[in-house]
C-alpha atoms as a PDB file:
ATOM      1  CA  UNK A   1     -30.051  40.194 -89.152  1.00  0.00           C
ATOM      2  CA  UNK A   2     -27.301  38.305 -91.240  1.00  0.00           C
ATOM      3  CA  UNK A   3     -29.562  35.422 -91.897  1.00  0.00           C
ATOM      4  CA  UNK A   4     -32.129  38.280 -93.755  1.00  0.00           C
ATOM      5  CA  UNK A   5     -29.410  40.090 -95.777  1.00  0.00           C
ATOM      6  CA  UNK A   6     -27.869  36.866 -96.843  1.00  0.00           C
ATOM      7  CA  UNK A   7     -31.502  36.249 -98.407  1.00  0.00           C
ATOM      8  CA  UNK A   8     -31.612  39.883 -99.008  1.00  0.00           C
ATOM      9  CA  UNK A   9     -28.065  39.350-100.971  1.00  0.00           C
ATOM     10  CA  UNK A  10     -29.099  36.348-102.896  1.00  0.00           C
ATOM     11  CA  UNK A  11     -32.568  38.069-104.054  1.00  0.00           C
ATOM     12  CA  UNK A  12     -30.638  41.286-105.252  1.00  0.00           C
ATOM     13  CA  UNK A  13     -27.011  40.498-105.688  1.00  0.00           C
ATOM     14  CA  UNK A  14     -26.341  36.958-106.102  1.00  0.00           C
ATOM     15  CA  UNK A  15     -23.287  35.339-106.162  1.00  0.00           C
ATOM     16  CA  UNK A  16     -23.643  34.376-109.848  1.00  0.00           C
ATOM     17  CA  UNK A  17     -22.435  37.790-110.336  1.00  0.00           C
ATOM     18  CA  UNK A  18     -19.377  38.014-108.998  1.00  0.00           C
ATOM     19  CA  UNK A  19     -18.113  36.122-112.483  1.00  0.00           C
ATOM     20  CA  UNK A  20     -18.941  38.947-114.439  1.00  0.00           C
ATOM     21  CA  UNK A  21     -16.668  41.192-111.822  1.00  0.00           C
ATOM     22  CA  UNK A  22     -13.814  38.529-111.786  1.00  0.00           C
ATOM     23  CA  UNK A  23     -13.393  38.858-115.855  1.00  0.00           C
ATOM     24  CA  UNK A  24     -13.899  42.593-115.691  1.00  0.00           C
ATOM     25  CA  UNK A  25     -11.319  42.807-112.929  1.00  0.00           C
ATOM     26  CA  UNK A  26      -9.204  40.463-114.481  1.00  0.00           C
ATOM     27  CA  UNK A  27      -9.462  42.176-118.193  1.00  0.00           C
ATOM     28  CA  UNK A  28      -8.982  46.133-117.091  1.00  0.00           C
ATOM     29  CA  UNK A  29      -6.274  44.617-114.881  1.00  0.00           C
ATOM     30  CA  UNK A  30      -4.352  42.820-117.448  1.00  0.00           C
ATOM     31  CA  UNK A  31      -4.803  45.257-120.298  1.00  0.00           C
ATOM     32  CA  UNK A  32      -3.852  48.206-117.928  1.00  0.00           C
ATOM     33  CA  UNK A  33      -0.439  45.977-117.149  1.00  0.00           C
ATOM     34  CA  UNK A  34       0.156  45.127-120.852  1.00  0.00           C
ATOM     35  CA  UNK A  35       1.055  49.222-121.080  1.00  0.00           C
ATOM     36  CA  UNK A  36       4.345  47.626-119.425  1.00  0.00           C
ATOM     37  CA  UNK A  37       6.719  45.495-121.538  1.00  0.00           C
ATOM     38  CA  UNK A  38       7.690  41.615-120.554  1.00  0.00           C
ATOM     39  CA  UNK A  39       5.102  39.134-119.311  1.00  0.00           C
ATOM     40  CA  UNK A  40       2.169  40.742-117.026  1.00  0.00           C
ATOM     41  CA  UNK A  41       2.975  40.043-113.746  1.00  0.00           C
ATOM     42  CA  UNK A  42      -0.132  38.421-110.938  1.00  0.00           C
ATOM     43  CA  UNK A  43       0.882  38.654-107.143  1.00  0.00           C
ATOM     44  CA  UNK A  44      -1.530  38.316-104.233  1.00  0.00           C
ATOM     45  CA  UNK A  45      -1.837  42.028-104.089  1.00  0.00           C
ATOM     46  CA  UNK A  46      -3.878  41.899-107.270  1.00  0.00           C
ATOM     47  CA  UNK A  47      -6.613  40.077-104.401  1.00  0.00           C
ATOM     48  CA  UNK A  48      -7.978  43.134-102.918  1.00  0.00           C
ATOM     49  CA  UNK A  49      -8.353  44.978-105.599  1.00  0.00           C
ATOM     50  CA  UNK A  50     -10.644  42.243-106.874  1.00  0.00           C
ATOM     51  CA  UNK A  51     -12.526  42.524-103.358  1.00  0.00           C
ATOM     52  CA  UNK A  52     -12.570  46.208-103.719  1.00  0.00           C
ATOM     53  CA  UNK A  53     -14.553  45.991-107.285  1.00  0.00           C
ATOM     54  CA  UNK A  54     -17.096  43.293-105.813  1.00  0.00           C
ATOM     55  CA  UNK A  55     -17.697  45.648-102.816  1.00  0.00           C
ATOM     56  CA  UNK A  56     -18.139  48.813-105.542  1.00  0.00           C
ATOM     57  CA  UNK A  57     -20.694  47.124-107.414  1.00  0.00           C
ATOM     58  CA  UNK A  58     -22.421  46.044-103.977  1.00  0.00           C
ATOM     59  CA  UNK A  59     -22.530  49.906-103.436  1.00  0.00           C
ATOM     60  CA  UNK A  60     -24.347  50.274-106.629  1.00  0.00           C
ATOM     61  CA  UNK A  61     -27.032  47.761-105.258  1.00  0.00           C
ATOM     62  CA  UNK A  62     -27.532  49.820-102.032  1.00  0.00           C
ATOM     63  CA  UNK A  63     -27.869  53.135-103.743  1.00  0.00           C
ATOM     64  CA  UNK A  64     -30.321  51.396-106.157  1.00  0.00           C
ATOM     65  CA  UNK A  65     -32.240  49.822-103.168  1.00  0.00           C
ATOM     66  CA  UNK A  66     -32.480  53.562-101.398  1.00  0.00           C
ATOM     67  CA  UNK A  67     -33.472  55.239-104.768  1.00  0.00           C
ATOM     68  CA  UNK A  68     -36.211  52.521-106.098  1.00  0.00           C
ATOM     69  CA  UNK A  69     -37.611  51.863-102.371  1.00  0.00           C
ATOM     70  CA  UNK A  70     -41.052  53.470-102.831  1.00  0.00           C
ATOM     71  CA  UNK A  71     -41.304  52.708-106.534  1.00  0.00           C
ATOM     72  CA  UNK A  72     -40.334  49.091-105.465  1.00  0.00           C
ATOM     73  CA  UNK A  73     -42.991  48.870-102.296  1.00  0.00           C
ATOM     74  CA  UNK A  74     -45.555  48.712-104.813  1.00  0.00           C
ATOM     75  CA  UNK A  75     -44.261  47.150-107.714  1.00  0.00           C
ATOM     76  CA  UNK A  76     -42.164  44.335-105.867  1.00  0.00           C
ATOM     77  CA  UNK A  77     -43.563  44.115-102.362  1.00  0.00           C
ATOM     78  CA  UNK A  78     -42.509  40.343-101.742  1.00  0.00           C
ATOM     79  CA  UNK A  79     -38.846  41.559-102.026  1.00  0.00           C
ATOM     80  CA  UNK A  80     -37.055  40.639 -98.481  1.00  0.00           C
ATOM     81  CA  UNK A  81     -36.365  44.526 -98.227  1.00  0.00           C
ATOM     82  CA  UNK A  82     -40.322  45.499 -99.201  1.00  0.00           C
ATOM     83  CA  UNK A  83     -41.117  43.089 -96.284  1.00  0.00           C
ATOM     84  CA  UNK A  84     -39.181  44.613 -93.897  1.00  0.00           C
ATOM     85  CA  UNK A  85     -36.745  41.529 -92.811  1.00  0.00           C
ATOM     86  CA  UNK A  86     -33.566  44.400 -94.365  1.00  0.00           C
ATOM     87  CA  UNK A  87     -33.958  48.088 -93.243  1.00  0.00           C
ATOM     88  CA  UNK A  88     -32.574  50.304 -95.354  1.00  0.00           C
ATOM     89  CA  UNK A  89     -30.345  51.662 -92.585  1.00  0.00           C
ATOM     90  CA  UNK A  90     -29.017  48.241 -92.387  1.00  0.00           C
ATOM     91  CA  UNK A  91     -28.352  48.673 -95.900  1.00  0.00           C
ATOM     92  CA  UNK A  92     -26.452  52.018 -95.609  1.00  0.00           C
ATOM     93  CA  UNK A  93     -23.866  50.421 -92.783  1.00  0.00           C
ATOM     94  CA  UNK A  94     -23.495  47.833 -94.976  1.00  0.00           C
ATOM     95  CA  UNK A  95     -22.708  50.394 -98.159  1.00  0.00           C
ATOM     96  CA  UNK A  96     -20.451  52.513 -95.408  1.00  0.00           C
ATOM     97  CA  UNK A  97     -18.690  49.404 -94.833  1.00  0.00           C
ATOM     98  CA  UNK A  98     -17.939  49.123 -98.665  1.00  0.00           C
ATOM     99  CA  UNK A  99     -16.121  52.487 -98.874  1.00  0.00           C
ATOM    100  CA  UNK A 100     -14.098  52.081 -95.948  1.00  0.00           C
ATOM    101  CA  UNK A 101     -12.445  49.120 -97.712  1.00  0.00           C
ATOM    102  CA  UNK A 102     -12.913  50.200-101.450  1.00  0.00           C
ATOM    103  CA  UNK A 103     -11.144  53.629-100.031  1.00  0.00           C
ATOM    104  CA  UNK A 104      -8.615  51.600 -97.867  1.00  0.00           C
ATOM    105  CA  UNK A 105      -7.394  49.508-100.509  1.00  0.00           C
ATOM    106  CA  UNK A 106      -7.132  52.361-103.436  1.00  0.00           C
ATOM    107  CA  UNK A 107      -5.032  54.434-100.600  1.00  0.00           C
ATOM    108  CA  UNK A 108      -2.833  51.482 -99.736  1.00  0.00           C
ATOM    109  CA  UNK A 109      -1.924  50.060-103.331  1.00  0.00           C
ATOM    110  CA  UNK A 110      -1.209  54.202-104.238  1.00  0.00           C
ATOM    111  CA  UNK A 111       1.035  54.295-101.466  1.00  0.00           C
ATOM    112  CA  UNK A 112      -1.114  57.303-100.348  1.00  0.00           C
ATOM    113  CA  UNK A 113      -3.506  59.312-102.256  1.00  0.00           C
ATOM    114  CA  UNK A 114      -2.631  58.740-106.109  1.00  0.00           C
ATOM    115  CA  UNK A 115      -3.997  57.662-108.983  1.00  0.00           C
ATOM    116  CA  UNK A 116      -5.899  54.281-108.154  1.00  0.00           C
ATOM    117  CA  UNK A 117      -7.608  56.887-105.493  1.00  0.00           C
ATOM    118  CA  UNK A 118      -8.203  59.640-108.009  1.00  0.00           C
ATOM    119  CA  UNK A 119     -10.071  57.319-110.466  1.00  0.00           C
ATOM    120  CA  UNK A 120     -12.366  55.409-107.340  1.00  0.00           C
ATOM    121  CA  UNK A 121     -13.472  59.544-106.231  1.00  0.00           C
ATOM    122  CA  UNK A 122     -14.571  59.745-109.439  1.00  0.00           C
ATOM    123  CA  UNK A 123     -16.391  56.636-109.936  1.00  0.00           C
ATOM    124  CA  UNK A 124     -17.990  57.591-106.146  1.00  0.00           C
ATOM    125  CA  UNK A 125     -18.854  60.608-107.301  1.00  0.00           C
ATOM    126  CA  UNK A 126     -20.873  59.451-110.660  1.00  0.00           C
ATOM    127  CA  UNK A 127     -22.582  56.738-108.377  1.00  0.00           C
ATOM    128  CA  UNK A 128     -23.903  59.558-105.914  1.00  0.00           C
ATOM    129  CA  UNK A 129     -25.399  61.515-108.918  1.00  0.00           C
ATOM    130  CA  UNK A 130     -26.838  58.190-110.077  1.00  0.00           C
ATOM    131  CA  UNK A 131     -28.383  58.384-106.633  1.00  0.00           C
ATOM    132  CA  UNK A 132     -30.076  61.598-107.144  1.00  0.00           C
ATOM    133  CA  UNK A 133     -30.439  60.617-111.199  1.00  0.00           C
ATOM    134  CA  UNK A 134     -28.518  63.967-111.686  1.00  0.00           C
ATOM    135  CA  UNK A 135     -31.470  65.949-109.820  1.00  0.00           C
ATOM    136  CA  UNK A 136     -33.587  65.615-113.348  1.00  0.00           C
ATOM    137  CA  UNK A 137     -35.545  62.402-111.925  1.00  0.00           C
ATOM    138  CA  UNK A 138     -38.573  63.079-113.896  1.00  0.00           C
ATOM    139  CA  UNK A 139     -37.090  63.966-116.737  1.00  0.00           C
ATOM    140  CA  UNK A 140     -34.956  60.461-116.830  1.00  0.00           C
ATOM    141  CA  UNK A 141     -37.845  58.261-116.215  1.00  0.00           C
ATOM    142  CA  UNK A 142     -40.152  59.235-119.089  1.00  0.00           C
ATOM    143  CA  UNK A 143     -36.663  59.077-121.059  1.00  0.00           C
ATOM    144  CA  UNK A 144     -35.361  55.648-120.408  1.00  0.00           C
ATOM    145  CA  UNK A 145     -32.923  55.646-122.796  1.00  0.00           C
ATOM    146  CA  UNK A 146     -30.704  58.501-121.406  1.00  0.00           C
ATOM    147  CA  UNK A 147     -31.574  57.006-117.991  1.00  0.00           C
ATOM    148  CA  UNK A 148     -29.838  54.056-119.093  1.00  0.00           C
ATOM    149  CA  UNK A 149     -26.936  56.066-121.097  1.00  0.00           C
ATOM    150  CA  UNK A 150     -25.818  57.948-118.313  1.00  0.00           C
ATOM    151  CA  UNK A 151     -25.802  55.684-115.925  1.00  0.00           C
ATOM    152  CA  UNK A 152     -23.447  53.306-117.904  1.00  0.00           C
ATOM    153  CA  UNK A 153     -20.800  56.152-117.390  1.00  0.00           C
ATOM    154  CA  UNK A 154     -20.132  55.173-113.899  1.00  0.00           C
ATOM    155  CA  UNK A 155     -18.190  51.672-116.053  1.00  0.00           C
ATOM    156  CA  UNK A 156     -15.818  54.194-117.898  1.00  0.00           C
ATOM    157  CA  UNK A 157     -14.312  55.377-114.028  1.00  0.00           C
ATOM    158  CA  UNK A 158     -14.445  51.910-112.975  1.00  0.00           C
ATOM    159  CA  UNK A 159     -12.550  50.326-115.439  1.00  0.00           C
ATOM    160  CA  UNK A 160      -9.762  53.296-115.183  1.00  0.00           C
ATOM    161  CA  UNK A 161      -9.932  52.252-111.438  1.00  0.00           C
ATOM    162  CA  UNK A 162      -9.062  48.944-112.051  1.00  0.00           C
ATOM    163  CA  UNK A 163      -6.565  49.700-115.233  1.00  0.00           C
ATOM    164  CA  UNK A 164      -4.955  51.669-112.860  1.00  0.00           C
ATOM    165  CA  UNK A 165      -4.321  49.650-110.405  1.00  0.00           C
ATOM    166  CA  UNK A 166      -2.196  47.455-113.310  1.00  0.00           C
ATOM    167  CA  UNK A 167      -0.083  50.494-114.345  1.00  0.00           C
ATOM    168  CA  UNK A 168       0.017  53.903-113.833  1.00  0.00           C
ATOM    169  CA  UNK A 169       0.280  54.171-117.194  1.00  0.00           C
ATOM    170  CA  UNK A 170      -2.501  52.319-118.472  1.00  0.00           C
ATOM    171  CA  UNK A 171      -4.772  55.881-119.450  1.00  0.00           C
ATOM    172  CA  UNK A 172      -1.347  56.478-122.288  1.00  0.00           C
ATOM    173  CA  UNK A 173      -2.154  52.781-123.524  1.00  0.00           C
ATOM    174  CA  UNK A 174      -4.877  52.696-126.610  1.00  0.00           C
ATOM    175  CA  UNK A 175      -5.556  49.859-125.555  1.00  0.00           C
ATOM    176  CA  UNK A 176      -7.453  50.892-122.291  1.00  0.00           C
ATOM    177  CA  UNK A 177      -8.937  53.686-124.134  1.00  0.00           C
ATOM    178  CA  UNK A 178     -10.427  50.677-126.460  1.00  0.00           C
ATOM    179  CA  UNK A 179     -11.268  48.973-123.651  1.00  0.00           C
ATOM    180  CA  UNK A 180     -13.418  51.608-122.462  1.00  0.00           C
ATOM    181  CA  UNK A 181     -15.929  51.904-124.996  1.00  0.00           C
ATOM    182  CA  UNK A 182     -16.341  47.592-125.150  1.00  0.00           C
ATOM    183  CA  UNK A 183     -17.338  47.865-121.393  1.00  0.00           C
ATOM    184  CA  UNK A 184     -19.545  50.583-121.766  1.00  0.00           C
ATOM    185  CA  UNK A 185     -21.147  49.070-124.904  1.00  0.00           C
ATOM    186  CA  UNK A 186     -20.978  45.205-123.032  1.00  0.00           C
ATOM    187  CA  UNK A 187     -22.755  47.328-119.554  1.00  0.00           C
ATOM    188  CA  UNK A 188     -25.296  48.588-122.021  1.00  0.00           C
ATOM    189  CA  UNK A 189     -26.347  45.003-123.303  1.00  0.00           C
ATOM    190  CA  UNK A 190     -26.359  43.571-120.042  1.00  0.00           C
ATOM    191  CA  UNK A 191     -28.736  46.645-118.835  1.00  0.00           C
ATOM    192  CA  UNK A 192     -31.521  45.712-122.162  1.00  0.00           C
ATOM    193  CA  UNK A 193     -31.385  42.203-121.455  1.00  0.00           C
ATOM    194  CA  UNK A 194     -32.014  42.161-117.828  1.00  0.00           C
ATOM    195  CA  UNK A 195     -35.030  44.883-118.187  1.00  0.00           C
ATOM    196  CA  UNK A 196     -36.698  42.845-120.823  1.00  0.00           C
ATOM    197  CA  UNK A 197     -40.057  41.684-119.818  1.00  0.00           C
ATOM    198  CA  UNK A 198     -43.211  39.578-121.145  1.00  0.00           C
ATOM    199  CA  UNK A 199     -46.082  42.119-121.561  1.00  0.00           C
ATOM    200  CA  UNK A 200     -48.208  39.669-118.805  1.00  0.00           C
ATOM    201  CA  UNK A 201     -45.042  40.536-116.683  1.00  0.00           C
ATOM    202  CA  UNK A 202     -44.922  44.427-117.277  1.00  0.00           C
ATOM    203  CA  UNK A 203     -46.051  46.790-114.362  1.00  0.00           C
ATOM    204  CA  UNK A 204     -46.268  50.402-114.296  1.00  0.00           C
ATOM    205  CA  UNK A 205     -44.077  51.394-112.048  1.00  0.00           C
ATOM    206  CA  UNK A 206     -41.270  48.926-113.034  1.00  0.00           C
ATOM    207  CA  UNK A 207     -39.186  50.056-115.888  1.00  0.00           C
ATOM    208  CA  UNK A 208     -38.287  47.970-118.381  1.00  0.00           C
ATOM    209  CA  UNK A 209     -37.508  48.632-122.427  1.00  0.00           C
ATOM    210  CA  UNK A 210     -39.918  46.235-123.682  1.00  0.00           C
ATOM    211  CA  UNK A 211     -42.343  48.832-122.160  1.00  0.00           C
ATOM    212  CA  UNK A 212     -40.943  51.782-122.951  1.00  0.00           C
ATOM    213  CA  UNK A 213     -39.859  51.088-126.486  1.00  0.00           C
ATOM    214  CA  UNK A 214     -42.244  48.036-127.133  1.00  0.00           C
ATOM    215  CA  UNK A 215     -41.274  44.350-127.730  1.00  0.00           C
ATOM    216  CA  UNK A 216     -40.264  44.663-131.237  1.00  0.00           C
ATOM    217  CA  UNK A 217     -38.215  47.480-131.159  1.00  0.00           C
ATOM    218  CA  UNK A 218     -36.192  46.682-128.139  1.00  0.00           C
ATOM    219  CA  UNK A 219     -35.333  43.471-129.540  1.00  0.00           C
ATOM    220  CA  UNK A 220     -34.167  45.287-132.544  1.00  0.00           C
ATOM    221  CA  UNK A 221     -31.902  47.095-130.415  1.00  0.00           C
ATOM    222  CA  UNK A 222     -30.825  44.746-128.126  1.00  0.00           C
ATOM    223  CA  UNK A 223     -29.218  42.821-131.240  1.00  0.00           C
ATOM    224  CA  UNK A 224     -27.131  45.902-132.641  1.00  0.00           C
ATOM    225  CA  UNK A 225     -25.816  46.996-129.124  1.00  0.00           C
ATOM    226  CA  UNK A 226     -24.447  42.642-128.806  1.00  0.00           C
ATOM    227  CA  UNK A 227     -23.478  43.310-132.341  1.00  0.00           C
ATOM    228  CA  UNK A 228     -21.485  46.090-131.459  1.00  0.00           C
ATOM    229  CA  UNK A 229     -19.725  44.148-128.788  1.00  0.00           C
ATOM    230  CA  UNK A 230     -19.017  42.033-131.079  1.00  0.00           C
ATOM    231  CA  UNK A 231     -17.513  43.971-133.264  1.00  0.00           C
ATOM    232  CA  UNK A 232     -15.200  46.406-130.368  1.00  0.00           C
ATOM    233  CA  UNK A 233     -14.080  42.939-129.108  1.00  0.00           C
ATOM    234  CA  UNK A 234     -12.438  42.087-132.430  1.00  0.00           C
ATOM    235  CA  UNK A 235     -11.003  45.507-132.826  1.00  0.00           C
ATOM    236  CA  UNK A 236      -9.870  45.030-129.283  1.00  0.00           C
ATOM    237  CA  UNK A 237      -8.023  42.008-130.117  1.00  0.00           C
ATOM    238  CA  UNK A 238      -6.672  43.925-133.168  1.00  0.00           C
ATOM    239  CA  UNK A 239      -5.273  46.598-131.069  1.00  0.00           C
ATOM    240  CA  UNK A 240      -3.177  44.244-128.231  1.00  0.00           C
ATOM    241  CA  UNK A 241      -2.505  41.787-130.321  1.00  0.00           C
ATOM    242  CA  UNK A 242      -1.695  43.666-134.034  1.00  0.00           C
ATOM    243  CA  UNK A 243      -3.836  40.923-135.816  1.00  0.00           C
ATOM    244  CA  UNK A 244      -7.259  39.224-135.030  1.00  0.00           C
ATOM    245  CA  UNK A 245      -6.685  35.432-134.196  1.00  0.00           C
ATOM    246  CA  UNK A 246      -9.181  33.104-135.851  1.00  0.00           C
ATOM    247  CA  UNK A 247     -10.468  31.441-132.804  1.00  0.00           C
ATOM    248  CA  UNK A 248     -11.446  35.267-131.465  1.00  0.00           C
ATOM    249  CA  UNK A 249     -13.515  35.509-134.615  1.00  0.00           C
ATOM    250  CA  UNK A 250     -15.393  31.973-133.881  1.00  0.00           C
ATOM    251  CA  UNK A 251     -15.859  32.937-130.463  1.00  0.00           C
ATOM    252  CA  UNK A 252     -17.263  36.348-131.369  1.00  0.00           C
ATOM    253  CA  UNK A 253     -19.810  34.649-134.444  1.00  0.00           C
ATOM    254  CA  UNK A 254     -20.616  31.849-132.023  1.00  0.00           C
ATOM    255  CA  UNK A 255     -21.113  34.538-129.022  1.00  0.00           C
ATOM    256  CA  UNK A 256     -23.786  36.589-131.735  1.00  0.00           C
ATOM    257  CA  UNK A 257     -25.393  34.006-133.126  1.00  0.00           C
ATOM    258  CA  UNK A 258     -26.727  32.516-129.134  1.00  0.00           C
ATOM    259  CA  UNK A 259     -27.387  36.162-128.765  1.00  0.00           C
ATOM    260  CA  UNK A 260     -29.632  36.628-131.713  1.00  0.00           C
ATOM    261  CA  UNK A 261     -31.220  33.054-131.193  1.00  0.00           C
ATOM    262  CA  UNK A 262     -32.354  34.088-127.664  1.00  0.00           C
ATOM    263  CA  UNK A 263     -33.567  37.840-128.722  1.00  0.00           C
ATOM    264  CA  UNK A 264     -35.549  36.217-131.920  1.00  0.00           C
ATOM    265  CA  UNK A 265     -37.041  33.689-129.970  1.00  0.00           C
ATOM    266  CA  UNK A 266     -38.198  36.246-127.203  1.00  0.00           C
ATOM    267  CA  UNK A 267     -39.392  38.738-130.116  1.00  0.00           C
ATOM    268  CA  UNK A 268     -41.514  35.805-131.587  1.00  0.00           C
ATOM    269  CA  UNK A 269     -42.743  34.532-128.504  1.00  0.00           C
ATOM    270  CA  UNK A 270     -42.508  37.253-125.700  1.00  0.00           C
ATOM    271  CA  UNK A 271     -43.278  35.381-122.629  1.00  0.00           C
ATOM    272  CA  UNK A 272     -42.046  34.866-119.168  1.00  0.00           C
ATOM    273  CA  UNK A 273     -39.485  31.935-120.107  1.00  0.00           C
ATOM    274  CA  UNK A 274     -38.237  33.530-123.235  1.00  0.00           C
ATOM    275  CA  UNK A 275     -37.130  36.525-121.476  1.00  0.00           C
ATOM    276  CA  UNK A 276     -35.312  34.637-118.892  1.00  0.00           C
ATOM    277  CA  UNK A 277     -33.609  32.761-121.211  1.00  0.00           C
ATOM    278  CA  UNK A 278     -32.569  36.141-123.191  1.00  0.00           C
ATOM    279  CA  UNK A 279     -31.314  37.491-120.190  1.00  0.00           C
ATOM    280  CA  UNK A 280     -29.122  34.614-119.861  1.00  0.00           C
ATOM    281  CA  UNK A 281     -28.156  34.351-123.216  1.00  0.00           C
ATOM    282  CA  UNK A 282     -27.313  37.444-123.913  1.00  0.00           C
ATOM    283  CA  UNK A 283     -24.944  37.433-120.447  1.00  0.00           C
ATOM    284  CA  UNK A 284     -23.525  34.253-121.133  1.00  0.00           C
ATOM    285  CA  UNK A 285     -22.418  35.803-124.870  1.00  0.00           C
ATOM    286  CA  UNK A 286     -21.265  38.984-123.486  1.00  0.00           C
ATOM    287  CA  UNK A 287     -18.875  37.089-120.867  1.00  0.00           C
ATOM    288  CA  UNK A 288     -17.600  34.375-123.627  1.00  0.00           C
ATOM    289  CA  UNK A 289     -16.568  37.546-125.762  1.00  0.00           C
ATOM    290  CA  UNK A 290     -14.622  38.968-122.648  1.00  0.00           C
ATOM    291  CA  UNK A 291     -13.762  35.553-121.666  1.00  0.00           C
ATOM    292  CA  UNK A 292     -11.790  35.172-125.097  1.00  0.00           C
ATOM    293  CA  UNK A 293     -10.112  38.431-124.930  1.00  0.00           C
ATOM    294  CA  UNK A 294      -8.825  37.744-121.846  1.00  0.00           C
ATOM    295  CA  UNK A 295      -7.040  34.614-123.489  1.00  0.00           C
ATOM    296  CA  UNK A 296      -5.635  36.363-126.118  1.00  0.00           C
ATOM    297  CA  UNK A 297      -3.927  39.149-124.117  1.00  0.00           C
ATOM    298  CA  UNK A 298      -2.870  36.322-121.629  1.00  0.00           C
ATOM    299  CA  UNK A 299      -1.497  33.894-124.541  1.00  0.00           C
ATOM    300  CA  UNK A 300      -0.012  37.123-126.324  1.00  0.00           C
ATOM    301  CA  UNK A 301       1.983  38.653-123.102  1.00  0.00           C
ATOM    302  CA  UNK A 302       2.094  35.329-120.931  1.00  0.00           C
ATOM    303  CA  UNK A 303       1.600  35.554-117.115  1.00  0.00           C
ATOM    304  CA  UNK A 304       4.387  35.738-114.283  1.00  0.00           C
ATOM    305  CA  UNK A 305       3.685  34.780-110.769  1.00  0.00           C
END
């Protein structure tokens, strides 16, 4: 059984991903910190809360894998779950297993039930209703926007979560409160890119945007929503740092412009290749942008083991 959901976790939650958690952990954490005067302070007990986030978005992947299972029998049936090697009971002691430790670890760095706890029940709580796509499931999936919209919430909880964990009074910083709507806007590119498809690659019964809002405009929105990351990131910077450093503004122009080349490329030549470069473009731009505003509020407050 652990050889199949080792190839069950490298088909639907590689590893690859896990650099994407490590910068949001790392950002949230840091920002939520900065609330405090002196240098932000980095201990061991910063590790499980790190663990914790990895095992949160693993439960996101299990509730996806219970919800899609029919849709995905026909759509995907070479999957390792599809072909039976994973059960989806094996899947729900595995997301079990998750909670125990995500709960254990918010409960332990509270001290007891506090904060850190407060914000993970809430997060828990959005993920169930993502389960049951807030009981309007066929309402959502002939609406793929708000499908997509409200499921990005569950990022707002889990980067309060996190934030949290830094300082219990990261939720009176702005700064957290700016951070909050670059996640959600950086979750919502991520989402577009990775459900971008070549039309010869398009099925019915798997979503994508290209589908739903056709090749040309998807494209067209995948570029404002990287543009608006763009554009919260330098405000970020503005807001923890009181001025925007230049090499934030290359990094943010440089991040865009391999955006835009990878979208434009895909728009004039939508097949298989293109979109798996644009979904790795786009990711890699998303996580330079974080990636350099995680060195400016490190060079700005200076770290302290």
């Amino acid at each position: 059984m652990s050889t199949h959901l080792r190839d069950w976790a490298r088909e639907r939650f590689p590893l690859a991903n896990g650099a994407f958690f490590a910068l949001l952990y790392l950002l949230a954490l840091f920002v939520g910190r900065s609330s405090r005067p002196g240098p932000i302070e980095v201990s061991w007990r910063d590790l499980p809360g790190l663990i914790a986030l990895w095992l949160f978005f693993l439960w996101l992947r299990v509730l996806d894998e219970h919800k899609d299972f029919e849709k995905d029998r026909v759509a995907h049936p070479h999957r390792v779950l599809q072909r039976g090697l994973v059960t989806l009971k094996q899947l729900r002691v595995l997301g079990g297993i998750t909670l125990v430790i995500q709960l254990a670890v918010s409960v332990w760095l509270d001290g007891g039930v506090g904060p850190v706890t407060a914000w993970w029940l809430a997060a828990l709580v959005w993920s169930l209703l993502m389960a049951k796509e807030f009981f309007t499931s066929h309402w959502l999936r002939r609406h793929i926007m708000w499908y997509a919209v409200s499921h990005m919430v569950v990022m707002l909880p889990l980067v309060m979560w996190v934030a949290t964990m830094g300082s219990r009074d990261a939720y009176h910083a702005p700064a957290t409160w700016m951070l909050l709507l670059l996640v959600y806007a950086s979750g919502f590119a991520f989402e577009l890119g990775r459900k971008m498809r070549a039309p010869s690659d398009e099925h019915p019964l798997a979503d994508s945007y290209t589908q739903s809002l056709g090749v040309g405009n998807a494209t067209v929105l995948l570029s404002l929503v990287v543009s608006l990351v763009s554009a919260l990131t330098l405000v970020m910077t503005n807001v923890v740092d009181g001025r925007i450093p230049s090499f934030m503004i290359v990094a943010a122009v440089a991040a865009v412009f391999l955006a835009v080349a990878v979208i434009h490329e895909f728009r004039q030549r939508p097949e298989r290749r293109a979109a798996e470069r644009l979904q790795a473009g786009v990711g890699v731009s998303i996580l330079a942008m974080h990636g350099a505003l995680l060195a400016t509020v490190i060079q700005l407050r200076s770290i302290a083991w």
